[in-house]
C-alpha atoms as a PDB file:
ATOM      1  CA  UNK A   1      91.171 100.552  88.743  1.00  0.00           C
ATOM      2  CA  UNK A   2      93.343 103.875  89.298  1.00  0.00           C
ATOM      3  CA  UNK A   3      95.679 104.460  86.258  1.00  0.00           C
ATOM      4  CA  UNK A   4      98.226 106.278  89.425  1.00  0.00           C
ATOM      5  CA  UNK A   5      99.188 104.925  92.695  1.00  0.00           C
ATOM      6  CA  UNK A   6     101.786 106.122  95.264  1.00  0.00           C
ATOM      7  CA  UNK A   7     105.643 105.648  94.200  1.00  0.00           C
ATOM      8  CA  UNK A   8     107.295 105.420  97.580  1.00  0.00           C
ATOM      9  CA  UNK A   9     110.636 104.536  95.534  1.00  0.00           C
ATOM     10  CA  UNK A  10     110.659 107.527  93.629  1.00  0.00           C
ATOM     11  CA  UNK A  11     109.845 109.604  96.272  1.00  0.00           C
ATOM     12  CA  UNK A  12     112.989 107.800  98.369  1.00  0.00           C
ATOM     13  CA  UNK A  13     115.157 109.145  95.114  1.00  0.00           C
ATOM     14  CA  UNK A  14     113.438 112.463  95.064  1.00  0.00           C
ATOM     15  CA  UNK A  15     114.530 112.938  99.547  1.00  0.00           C
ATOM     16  CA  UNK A  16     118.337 111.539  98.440  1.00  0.00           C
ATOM     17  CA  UNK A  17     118.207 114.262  95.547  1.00  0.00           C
ATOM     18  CA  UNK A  18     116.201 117.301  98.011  1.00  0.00           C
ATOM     19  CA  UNK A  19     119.263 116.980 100.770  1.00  0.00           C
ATOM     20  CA  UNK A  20     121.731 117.207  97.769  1.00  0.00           C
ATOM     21  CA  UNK A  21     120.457 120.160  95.356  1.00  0.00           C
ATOM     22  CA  UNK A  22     117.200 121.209  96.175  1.00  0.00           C
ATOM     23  CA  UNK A  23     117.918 123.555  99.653  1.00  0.00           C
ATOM     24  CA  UNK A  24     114.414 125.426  98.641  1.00  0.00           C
ATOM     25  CA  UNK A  25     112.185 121.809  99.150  1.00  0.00           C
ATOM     26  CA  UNK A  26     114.611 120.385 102.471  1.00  0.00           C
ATOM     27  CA  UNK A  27     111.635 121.875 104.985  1.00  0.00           C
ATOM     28  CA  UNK A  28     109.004 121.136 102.142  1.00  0.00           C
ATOM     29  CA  UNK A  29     109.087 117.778 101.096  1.00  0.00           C
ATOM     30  CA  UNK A  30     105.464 117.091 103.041  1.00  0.00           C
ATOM     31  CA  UNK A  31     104.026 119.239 100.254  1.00  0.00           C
ATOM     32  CA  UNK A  32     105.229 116.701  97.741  1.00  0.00           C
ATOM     33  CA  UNK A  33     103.416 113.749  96.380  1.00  0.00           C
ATOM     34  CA  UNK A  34     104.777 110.859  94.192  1.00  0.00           C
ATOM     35  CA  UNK A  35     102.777 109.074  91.794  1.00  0.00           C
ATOM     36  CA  UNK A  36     103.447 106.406  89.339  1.00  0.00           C
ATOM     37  CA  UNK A  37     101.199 106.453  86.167  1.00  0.00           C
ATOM     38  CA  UNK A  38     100.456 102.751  84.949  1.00  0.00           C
ATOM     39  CA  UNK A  39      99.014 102.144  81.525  1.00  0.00           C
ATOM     40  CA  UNK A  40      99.889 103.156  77.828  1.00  0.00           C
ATOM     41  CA  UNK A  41      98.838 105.851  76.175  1.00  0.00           C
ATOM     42  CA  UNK A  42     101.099 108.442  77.162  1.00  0.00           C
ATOM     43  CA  UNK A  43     104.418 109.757  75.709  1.00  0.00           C
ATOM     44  CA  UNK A  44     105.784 111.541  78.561  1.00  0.00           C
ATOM     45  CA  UNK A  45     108.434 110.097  81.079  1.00  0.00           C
ATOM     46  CA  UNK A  46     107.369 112.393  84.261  1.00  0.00           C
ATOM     47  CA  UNK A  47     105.306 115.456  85.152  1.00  0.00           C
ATOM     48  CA  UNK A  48     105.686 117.945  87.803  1.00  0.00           C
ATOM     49  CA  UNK A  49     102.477 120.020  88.613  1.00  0.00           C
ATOM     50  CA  UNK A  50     101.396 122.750  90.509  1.00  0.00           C
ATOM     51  CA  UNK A  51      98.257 121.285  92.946  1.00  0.00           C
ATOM     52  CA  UNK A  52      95.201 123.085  92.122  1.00  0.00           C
ATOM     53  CA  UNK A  53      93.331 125.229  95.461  1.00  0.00           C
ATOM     54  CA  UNK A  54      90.459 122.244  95.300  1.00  0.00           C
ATOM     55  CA  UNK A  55      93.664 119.554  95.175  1.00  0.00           C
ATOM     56  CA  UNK A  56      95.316 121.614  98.041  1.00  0.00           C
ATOM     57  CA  UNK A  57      91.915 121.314 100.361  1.00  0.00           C
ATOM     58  CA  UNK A  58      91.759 117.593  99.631  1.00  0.00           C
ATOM     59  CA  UNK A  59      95.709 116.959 100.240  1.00  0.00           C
ATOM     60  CA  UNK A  60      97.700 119.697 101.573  1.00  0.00           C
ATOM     61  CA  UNK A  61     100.457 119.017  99.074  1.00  0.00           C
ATOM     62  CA  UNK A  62     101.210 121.995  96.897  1.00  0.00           C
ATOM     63  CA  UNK A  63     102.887 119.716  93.882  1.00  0.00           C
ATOM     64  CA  UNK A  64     102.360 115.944  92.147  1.00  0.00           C
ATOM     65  CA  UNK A  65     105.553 114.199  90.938  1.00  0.00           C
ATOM     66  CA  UNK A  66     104.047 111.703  88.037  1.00  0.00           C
ATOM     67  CA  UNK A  67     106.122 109.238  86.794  1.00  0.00           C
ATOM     68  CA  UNK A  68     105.349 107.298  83.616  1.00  0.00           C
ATOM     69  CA  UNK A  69     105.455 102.934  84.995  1.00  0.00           C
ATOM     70  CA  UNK A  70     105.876 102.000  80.962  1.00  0.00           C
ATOM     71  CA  UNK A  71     109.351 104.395  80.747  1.00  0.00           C
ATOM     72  CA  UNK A  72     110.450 103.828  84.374  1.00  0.00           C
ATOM     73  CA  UNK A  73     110.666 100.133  83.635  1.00  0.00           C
ATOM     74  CA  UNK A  74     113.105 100.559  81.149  1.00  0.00           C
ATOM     75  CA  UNK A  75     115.530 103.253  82.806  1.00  0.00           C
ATOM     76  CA  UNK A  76     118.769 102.444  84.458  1.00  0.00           C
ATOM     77  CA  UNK A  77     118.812 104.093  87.836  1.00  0.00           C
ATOM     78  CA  UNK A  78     121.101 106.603  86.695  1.00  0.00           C
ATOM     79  CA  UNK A  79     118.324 107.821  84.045  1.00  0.00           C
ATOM     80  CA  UNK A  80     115.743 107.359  86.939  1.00  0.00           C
ATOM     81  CA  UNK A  81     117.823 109.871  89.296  1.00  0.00           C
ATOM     82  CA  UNK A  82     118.050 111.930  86.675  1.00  0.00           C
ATOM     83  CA  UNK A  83     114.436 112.132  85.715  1.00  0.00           C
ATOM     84  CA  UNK A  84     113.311 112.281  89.268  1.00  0.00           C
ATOM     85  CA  UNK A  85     116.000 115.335  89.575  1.00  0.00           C
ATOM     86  CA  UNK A  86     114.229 116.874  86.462  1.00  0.00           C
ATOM     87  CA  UNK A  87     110.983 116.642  87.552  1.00  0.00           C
ATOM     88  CA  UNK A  88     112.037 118.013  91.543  1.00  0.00           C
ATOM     89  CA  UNK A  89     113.698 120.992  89.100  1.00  0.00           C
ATOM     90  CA  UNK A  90     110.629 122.631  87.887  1.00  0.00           C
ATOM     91  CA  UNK A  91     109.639 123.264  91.591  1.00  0.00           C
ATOM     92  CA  UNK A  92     110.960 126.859  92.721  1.00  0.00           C
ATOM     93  CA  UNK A  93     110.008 128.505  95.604  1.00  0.00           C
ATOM     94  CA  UNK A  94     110.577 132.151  96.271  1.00  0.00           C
ATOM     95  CA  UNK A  95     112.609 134.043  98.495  1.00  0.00           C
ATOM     96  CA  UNK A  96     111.450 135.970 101.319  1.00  0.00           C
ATOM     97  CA  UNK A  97     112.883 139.473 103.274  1.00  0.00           C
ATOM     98  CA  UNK A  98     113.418 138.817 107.328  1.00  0.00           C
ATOM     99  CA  UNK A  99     114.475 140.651 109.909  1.00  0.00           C
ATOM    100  CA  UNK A 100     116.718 139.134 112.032  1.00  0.00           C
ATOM    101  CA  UNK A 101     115.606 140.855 115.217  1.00  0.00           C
ATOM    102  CA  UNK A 102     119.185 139.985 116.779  1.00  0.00           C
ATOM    103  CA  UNK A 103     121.742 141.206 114.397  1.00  0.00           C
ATOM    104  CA  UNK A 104     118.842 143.370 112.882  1.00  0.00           C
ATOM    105  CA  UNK A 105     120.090 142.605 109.351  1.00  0.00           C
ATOM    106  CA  UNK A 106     118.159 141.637 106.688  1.00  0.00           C
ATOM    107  CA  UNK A 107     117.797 138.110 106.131  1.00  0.00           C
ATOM    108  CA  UNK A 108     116.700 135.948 102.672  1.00  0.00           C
ATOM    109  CA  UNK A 109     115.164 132.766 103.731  1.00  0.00           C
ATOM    110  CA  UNK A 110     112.776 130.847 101.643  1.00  0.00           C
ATOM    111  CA  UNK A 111     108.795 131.730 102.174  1.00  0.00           C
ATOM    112  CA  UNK A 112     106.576 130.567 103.619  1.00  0.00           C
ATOM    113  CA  UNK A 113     105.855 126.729 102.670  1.00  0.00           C
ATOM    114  CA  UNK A 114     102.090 126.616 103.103  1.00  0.00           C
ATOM    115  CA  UNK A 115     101.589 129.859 100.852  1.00  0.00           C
ATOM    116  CA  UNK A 116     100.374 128.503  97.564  1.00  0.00           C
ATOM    117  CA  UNK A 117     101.789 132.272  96.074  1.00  0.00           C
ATOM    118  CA  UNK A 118     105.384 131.881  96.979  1.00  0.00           C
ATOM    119  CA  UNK A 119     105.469 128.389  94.800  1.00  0.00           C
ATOM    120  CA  UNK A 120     105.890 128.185  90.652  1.00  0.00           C
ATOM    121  CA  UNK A 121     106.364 125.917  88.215  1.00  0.00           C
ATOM    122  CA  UNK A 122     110.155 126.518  86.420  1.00  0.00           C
ATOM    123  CA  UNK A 123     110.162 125.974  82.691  1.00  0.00           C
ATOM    124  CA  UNK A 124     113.167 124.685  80.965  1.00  0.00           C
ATOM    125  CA  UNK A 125     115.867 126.241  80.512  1.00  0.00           C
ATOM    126  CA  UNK A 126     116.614 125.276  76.541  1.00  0.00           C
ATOM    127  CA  UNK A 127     113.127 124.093  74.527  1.00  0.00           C
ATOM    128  CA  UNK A 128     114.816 123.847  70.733  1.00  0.00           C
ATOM    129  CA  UNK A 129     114.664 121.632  68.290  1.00  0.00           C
ATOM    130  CA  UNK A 130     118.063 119.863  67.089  1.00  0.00           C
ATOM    131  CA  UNK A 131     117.196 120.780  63.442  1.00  0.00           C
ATOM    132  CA  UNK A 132     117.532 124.275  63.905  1.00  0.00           C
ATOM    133  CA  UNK A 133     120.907 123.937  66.048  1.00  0.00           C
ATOM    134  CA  UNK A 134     122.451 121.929  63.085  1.00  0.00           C
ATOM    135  CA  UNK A 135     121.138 125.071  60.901  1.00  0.00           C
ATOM    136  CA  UNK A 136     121.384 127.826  63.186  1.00  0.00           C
ATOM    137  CA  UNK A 137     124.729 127.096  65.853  1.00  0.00           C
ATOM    138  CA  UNK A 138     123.507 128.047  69.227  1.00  0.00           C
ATOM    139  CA  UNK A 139     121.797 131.226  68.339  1.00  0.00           C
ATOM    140  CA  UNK A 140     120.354 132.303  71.364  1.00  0.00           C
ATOM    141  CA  UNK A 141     122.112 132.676  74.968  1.00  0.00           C
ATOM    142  CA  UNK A 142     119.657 129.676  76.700  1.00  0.00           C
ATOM    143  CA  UNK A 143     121.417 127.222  74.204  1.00  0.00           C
ATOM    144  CA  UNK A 144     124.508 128.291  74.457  1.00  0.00           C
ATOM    145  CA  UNK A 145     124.207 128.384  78.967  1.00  0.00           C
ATOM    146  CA  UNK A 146     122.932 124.782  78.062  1.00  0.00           C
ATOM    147  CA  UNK A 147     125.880 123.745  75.674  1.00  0.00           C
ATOM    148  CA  UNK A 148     128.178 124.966  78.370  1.00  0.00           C
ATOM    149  CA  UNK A 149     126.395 122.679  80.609  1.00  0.00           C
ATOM    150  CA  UNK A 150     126.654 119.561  78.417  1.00  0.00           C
ATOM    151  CA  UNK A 151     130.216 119.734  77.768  1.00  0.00           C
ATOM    152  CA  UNK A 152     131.160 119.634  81.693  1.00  0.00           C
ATOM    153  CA  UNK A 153     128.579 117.215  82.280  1.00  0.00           C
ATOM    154  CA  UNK A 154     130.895 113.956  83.782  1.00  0.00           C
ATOM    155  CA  UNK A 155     128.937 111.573  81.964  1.00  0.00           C
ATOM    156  CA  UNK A 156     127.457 111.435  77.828  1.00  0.00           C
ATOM    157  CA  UNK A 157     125.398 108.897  76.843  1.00  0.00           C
ATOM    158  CA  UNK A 158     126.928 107.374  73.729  1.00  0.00           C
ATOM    159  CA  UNK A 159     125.529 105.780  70.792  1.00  0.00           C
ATOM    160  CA  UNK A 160     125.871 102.645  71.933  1.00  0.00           C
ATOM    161  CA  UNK A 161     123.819 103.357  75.321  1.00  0.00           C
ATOM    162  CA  UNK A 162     121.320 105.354  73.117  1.00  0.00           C
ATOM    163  CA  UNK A 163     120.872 102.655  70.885  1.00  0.00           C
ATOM    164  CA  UNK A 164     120.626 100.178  73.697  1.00  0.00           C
ATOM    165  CA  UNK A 165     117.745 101.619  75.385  1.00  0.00           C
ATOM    166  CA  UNK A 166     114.312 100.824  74.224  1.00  0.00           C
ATOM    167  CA  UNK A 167     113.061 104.181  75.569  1.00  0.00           C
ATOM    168  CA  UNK A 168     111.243 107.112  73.909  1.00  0.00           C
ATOM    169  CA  UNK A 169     112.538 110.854  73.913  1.00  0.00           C
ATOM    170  CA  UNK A 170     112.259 112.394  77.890  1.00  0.00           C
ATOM    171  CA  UNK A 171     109.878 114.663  77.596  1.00  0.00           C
ATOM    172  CA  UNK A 172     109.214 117.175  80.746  1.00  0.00           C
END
């Protein structure tokens, strides 16, 4: 038996999400795949990779959304919209020079979906552990763009909903 089948309700999340913040996947989202990953074993709550050429010839997707069964069981969907928005986040596309043979002005549109080269993975923004915050203050501009981020956020998790979910950290 397959440890991954097809997640048609994260993917649903993941289209909601695309129309809302994600402008660069909107004509794209046929080069996405969802995929629920069902077993132990893991400690990661989702994955976002890059299809390899031999993956690309076998689906014509250029990225795999994996999401972790045992940890999506246990999230609110709040904390599944927000890992689903994670994941659709280390997607970036790039940005491609056009003529616009009318107004013959330069135009920036995205590039060219089915070119695996205009596609990249996006690393976090902040990887740092708490420890050396505590120590340290928020040393380095990444933490600080982050910190920024966190105080206008509408909504912190207290305690109380930390302690009340059974989940491990969100990695990735």
């Amino acid at each position: 038996m397959s440890n991954f089948k097809k997640a048609p309700e994260v993917e649903a999340i993941a289209l909601e999400l695309i129309s809302q913040f994600h402008p660069h996947l909107k004509d794209a989202v046929d080069k996405l795949d969802f995929y629920k990953r069902y077993g132990g074993g893991v400690d990661w709550a989702g994955k976002c990779k890059k299809c390899t050429s031999f993956e690309r010839h076998l689906t014509s997707k250029m990225f795999f959304v994996f999401i972790n069964d045992d940890v999506w069981t246990r999230m609110n969907s709040n904390q599944r919209e927000a890992l689903v928005d994670h994941e659709l986040c280390h997607i970036l596309r790039r940005k491609g020079e056009f003529i616009n043979h009318e107004t013959r002005e330069v135009e920036f549109r995205w590039a060219n979906k089915e070119d695996p080269d205009n596609w990249y993975i996006r690393e976090h923004d902040v990887e740092e552990f708490s420890d050396v915050i505590y120590r340290h203050g928020l040393w380095e501009t990444g933490i600080e763009k982050f910190a920024v981020a966190v105080r206008k956020a509408s909504h912190q998790m207290t305690i109380e909903d930390f302690e009340n979910q059974p989940l491990k950290a969100v990695n990735q």
